[in-house]
C-alpha atoms as a PDB file:
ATOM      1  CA  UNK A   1      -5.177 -23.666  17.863  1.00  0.00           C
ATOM      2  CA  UNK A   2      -7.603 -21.131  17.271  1.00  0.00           C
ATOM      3  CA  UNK A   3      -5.535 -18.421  19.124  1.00  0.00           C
ATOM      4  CA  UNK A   4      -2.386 -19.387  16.830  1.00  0.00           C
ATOM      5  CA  UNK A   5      -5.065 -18.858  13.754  1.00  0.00           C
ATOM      6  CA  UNK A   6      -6.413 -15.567  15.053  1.00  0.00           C
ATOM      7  CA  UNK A   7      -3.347 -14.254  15.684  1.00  0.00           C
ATOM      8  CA  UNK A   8      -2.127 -14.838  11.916  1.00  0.00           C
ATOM      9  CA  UNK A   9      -5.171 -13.289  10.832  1.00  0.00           C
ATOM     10  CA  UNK A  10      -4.784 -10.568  12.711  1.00  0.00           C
ATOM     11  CA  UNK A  11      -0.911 -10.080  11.594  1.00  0.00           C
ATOM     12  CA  UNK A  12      -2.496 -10.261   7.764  1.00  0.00           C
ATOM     13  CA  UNK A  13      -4.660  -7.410   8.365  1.00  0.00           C
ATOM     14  CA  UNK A  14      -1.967  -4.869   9.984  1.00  0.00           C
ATOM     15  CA  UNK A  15       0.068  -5.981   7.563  1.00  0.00           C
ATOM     16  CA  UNK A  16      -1.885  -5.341   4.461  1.00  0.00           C
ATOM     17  CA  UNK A  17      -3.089  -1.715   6.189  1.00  0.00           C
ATOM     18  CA  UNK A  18       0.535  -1.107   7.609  1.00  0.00           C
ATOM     19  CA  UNK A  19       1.269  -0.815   3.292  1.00  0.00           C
ATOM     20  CA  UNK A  20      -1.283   1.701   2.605  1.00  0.00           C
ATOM     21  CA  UNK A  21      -0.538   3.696   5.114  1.00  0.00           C
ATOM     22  CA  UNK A  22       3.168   3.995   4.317  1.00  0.00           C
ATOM     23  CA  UNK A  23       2.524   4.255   0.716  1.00  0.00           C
ATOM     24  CA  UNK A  24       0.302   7.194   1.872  1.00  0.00           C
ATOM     25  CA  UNK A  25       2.881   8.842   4.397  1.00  0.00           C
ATOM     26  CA  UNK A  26       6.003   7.954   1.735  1.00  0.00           C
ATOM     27  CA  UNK A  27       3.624  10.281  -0.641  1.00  0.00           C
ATOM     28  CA  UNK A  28       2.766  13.069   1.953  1.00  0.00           C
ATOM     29  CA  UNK A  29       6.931  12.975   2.082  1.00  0.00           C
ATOM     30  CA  UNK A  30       7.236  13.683  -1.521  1.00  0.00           C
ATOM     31  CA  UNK A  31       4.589  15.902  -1.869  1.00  0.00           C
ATOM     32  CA  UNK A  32       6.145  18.264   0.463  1.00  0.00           C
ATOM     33  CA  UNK A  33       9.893  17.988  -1.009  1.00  0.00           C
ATOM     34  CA  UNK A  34       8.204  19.001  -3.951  1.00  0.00           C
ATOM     35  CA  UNK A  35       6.652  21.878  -2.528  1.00  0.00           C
ATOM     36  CA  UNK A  36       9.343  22.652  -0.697  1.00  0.00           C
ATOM     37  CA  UNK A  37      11.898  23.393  -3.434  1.00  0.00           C
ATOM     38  CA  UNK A  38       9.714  22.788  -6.753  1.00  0.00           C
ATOM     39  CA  UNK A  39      10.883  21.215 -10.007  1.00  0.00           C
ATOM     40  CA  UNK A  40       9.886  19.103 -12.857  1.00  0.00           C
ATOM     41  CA  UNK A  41      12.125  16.057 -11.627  1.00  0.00           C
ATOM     42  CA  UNK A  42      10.820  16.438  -8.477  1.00  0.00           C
ATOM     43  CA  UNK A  43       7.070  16.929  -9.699  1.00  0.00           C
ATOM     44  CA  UNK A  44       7.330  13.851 -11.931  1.00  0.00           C
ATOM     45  CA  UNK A  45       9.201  11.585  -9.529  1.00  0.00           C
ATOM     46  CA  UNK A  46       6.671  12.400  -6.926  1.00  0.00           C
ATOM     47  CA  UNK A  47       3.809  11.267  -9.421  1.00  0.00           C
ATOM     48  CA  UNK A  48       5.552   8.341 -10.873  1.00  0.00           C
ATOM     49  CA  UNK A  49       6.327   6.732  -7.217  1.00  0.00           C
ATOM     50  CA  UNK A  50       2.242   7.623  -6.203  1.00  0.00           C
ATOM     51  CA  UNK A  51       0.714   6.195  -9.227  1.00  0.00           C
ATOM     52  CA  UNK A  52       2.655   3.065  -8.763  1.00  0.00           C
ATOM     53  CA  UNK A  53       2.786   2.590  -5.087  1.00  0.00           C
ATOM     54  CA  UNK A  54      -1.292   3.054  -5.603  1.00  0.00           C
ATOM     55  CA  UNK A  55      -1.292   0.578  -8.654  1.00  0.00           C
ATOM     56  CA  UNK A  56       0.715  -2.132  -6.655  1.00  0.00           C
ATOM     57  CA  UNK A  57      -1.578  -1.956  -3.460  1.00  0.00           C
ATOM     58  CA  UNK A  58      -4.411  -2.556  -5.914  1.00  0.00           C
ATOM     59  CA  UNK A  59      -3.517  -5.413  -7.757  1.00  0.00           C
ATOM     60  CA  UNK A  60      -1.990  -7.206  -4.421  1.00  0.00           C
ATOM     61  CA  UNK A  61      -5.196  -6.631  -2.954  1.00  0.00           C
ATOM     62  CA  UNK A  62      -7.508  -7.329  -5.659  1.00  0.00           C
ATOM     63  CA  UNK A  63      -5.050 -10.669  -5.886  1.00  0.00           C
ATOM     64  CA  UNK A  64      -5.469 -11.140  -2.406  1.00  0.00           C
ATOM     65  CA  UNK A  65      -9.522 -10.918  -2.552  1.00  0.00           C
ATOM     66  CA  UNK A  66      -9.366 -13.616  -5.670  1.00  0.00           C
ATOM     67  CA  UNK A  67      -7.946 -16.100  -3.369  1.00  0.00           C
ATOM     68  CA  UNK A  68      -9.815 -15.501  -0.664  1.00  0.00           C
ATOM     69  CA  UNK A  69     -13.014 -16.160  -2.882  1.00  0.00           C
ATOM     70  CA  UNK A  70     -11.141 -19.332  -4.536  1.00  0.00           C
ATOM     71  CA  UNK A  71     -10.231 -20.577  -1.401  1.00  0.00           C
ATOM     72  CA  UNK A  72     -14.040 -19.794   0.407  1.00  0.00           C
ATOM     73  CA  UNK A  73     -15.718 -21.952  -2.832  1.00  0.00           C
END
């Protein structure tokens, strides 16, 4: 049983990492269409999907952190 439970915990950490880091390389992406061929749509597209895919990450993990304390009480 405790295999089964480290290997869930393990799959919630990759998991929760494998976001950032996709957030990150989906932003690298649009940073360098926008450098590639620059434009306002572009420019602000590029900033409205970073500011957002940053502001989701943080409240799922500062949602995630609240239940682990709730849960460790």
């Amino acid at each position: 049983m405790n295999v089964i439970a480290f290997v869930r915990l393990a799959l919630d950490v990759v998991m929760g990492r494998l976001l950032v880091i996709l957030s990150l390389g989906l932003s690298f992406f649009l940073a360098c269409w926008v450098m590639h061929d620059p434009g306002w749509e572009k420019l602000v597209t590029m900033a409205f999907f970073s500011i957002f895919s940053y502001l989701i990450i943080n409240v799922k993990e500062r949602n995630t952190n609240v239940q682990g304390s709730q849960t460790s009480e």
